[in-house]
N, C-alpha and C. Protein backbone atom coordinates (compact mmCIF):
# COMPACT_ATOMS: atom_id res chain seq x y z
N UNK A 1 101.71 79.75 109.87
CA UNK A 1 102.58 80.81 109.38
C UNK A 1 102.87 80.57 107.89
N UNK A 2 102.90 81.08 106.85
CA UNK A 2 102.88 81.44 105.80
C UNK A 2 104.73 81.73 105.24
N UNK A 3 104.91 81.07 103.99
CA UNK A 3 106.30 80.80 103.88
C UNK A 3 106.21 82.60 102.97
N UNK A 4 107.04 83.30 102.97
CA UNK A 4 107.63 84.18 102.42
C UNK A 4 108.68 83.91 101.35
N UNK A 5 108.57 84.68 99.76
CA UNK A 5 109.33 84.74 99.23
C UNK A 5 110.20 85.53 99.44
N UNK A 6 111.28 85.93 99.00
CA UNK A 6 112.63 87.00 99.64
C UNK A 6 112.27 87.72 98.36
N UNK A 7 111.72 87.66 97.33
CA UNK A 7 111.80 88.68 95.85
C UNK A 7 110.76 89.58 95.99
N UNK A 8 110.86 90.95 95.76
CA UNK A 8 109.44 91.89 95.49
C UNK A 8 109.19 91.68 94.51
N UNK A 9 108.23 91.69 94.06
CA UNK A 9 107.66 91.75 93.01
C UNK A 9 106.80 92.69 92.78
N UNK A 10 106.41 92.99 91.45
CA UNK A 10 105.77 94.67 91.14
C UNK A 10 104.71 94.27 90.08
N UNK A 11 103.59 94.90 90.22
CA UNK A 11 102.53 94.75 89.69
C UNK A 11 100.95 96.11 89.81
N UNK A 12 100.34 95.72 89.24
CA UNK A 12 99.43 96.79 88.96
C UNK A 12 97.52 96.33 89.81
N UNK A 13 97.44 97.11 90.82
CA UNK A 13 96.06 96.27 91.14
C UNK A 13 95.03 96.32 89.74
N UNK A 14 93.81 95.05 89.50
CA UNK A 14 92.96 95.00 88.29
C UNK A 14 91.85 95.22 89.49
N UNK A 15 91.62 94.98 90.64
CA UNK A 15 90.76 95.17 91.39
C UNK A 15 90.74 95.19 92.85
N UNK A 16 89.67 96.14 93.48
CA UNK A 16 89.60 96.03 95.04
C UNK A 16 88.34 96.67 95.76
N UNK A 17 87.97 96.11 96.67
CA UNK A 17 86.60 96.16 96.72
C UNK A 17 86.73 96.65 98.22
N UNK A 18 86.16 98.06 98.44
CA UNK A 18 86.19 98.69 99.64
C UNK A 18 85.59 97.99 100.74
N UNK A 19 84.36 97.22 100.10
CA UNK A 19 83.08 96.89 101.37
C UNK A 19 84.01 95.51 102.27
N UNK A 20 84.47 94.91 101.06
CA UNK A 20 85.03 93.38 101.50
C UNK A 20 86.74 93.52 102.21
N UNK A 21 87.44 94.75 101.36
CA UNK A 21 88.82 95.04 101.62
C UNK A 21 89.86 94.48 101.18
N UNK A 22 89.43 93.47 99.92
CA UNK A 22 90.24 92.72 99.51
C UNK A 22 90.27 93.42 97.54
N UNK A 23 91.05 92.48 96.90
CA UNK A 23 91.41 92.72 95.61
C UNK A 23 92.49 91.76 94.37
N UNK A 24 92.77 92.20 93.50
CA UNK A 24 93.82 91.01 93.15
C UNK A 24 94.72 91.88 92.40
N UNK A 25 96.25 91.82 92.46
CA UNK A 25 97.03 92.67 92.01
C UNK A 25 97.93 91.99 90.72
N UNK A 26 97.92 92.01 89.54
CA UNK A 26 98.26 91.64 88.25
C UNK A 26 99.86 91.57 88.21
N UNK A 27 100.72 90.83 88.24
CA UNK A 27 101.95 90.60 87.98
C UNK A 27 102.72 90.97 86.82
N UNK A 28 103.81 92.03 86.72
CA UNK A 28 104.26 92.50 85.70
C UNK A 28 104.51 91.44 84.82
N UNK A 29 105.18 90.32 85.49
CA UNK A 29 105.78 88.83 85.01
C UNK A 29 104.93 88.05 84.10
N UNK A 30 103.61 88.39 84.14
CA UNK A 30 102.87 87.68 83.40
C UNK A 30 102.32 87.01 84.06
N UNK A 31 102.56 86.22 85.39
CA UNK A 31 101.93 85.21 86.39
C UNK A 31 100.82 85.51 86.58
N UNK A 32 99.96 84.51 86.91
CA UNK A 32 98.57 84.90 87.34
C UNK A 32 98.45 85.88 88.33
N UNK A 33 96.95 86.18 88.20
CA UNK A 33 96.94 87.78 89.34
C UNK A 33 96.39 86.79 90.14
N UNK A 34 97.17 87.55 91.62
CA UNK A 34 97.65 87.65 93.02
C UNK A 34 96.40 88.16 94.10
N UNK A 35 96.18 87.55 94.86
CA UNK A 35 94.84 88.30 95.96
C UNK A 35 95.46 88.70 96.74
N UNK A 36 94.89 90.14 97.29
CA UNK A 36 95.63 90.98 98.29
C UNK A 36 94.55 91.18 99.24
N UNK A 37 94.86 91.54 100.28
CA UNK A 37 94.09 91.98 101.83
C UNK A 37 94.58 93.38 101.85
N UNK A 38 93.54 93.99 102.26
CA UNK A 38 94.30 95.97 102.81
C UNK A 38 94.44 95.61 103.92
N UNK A 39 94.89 94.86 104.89
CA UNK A 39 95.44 94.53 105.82
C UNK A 39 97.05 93.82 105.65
N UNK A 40 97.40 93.84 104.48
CA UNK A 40 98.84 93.67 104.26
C UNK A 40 99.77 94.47 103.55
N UNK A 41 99.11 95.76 103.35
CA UNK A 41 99.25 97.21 102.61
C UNK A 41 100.93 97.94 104.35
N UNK A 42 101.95 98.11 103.87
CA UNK A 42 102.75 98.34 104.54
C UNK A 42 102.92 99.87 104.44
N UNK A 43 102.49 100.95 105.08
CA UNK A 43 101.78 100.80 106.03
C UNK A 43 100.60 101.27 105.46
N UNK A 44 99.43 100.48 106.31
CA UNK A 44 97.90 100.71 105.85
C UNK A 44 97.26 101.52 106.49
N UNK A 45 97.26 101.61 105.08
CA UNK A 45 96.09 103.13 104.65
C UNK A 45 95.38 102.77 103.43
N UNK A 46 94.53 103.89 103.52
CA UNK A 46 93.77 103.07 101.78
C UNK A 46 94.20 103.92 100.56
N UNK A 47 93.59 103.35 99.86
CA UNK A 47 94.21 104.33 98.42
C UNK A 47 94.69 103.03 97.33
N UNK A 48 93.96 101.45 97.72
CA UNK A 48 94.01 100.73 96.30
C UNK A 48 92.58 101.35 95.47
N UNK A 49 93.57 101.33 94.30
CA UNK A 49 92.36 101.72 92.92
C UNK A 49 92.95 100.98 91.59
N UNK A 50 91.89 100.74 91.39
CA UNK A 50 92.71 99.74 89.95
C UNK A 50 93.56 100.81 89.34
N UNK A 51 94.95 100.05 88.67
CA UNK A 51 95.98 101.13 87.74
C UNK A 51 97.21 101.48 89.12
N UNK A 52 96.71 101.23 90.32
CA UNK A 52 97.73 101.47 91.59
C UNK A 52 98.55 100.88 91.14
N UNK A 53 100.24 101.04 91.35
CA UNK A 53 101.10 100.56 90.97
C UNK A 53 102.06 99.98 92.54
N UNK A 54 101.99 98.78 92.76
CA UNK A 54 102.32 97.93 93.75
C UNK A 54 103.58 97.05 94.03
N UNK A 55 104.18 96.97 95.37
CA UNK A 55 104.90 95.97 95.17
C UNK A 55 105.01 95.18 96.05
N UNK A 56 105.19 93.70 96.41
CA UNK A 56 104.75 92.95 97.20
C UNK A 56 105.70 91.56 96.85
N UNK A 57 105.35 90.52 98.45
CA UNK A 57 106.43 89.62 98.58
C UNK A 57 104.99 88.60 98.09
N UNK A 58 105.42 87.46 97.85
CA UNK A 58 104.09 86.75 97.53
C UNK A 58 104.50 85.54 98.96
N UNK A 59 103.07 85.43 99.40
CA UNK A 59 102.83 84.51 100.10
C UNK A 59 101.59 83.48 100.26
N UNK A 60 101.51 83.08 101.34
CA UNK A 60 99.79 82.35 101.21
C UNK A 60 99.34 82.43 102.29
N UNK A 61 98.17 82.38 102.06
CA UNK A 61 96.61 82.66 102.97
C UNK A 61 95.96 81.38 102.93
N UNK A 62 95.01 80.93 103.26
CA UNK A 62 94.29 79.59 103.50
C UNK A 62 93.68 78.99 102.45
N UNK A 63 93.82 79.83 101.19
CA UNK A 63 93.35 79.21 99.80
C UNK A 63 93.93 79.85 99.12
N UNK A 64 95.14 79.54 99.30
CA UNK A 64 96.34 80.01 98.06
C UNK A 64 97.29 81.54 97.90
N UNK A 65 98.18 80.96 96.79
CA UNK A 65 98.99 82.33 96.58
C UNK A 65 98.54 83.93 97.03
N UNK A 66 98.79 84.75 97.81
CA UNK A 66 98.51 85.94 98.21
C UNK A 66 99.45 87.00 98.29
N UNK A 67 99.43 88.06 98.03
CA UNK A 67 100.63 89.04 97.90
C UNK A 67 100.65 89.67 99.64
N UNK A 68 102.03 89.59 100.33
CA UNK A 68 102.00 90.06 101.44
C UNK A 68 102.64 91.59 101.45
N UNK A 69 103.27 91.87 102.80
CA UNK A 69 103.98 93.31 102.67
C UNK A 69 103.77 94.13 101.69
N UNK A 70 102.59 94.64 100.80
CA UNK A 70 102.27 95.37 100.19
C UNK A 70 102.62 96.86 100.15
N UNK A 71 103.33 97.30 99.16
CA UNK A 71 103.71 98.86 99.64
C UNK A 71 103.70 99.27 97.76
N UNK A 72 103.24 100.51 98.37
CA UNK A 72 102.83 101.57 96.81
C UNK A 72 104.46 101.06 95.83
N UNK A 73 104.50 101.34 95.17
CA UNK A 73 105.75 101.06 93.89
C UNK A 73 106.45 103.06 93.96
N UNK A 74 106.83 103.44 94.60
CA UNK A 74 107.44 104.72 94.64
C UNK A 74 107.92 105.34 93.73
N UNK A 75 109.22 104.08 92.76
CA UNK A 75 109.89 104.37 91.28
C UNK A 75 109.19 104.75 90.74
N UNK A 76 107.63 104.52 90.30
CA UNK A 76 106.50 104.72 89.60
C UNK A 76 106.13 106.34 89.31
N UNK A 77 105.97 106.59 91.02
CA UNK A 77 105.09 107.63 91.63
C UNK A 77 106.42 109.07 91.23
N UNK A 78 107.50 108.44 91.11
CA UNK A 78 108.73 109.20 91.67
C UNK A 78 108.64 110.15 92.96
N UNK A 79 107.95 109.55 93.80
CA UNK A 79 108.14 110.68 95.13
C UNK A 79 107.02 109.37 95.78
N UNK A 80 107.37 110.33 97.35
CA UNK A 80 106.82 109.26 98.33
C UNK A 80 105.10 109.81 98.49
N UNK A 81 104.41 108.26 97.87
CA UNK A 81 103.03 108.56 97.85
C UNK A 81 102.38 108.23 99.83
């Protein structure tokens, strides 16, 4: 089981790759970019494209830092995407 941070954090995907389903989502903070699964997209559906505007708890996967609970950034969108 995978420790959870309690902070969202917000960031912009730089990439995601339909065939594989994965990607890495860029940290407003400056921190290194983050690998995401579309299997941790809350709730999943598709629609990562680089420039998506994201927000997510950071956690880990079996080789490191990974962004969990993934959900669109709404403030962004101003309405529910």
């Amino acid at each position: 089981m995978s420790k959870l941070s309690k902070e969202r954090k917000e960031g912009v995907v730089v990439s995601f790759s339909n065939n594989s389903g994965y990607g890495f989502i860029s940290p407003y903070s400056g921190e290194k970019d983050i690998f995401f699964n579309i299997k941790d997209l809350k709730p999943t559906k598709a629609g990562f494209v680089p420039g998506a505007k994201m927000t997510y708890i950071e956690g880990e996967n079996n080789k490191g830092p990974a962004a969990k609970e993934i959900e669109f950034n709404h403030r962004i969108y101003g309405k529910d995407v």
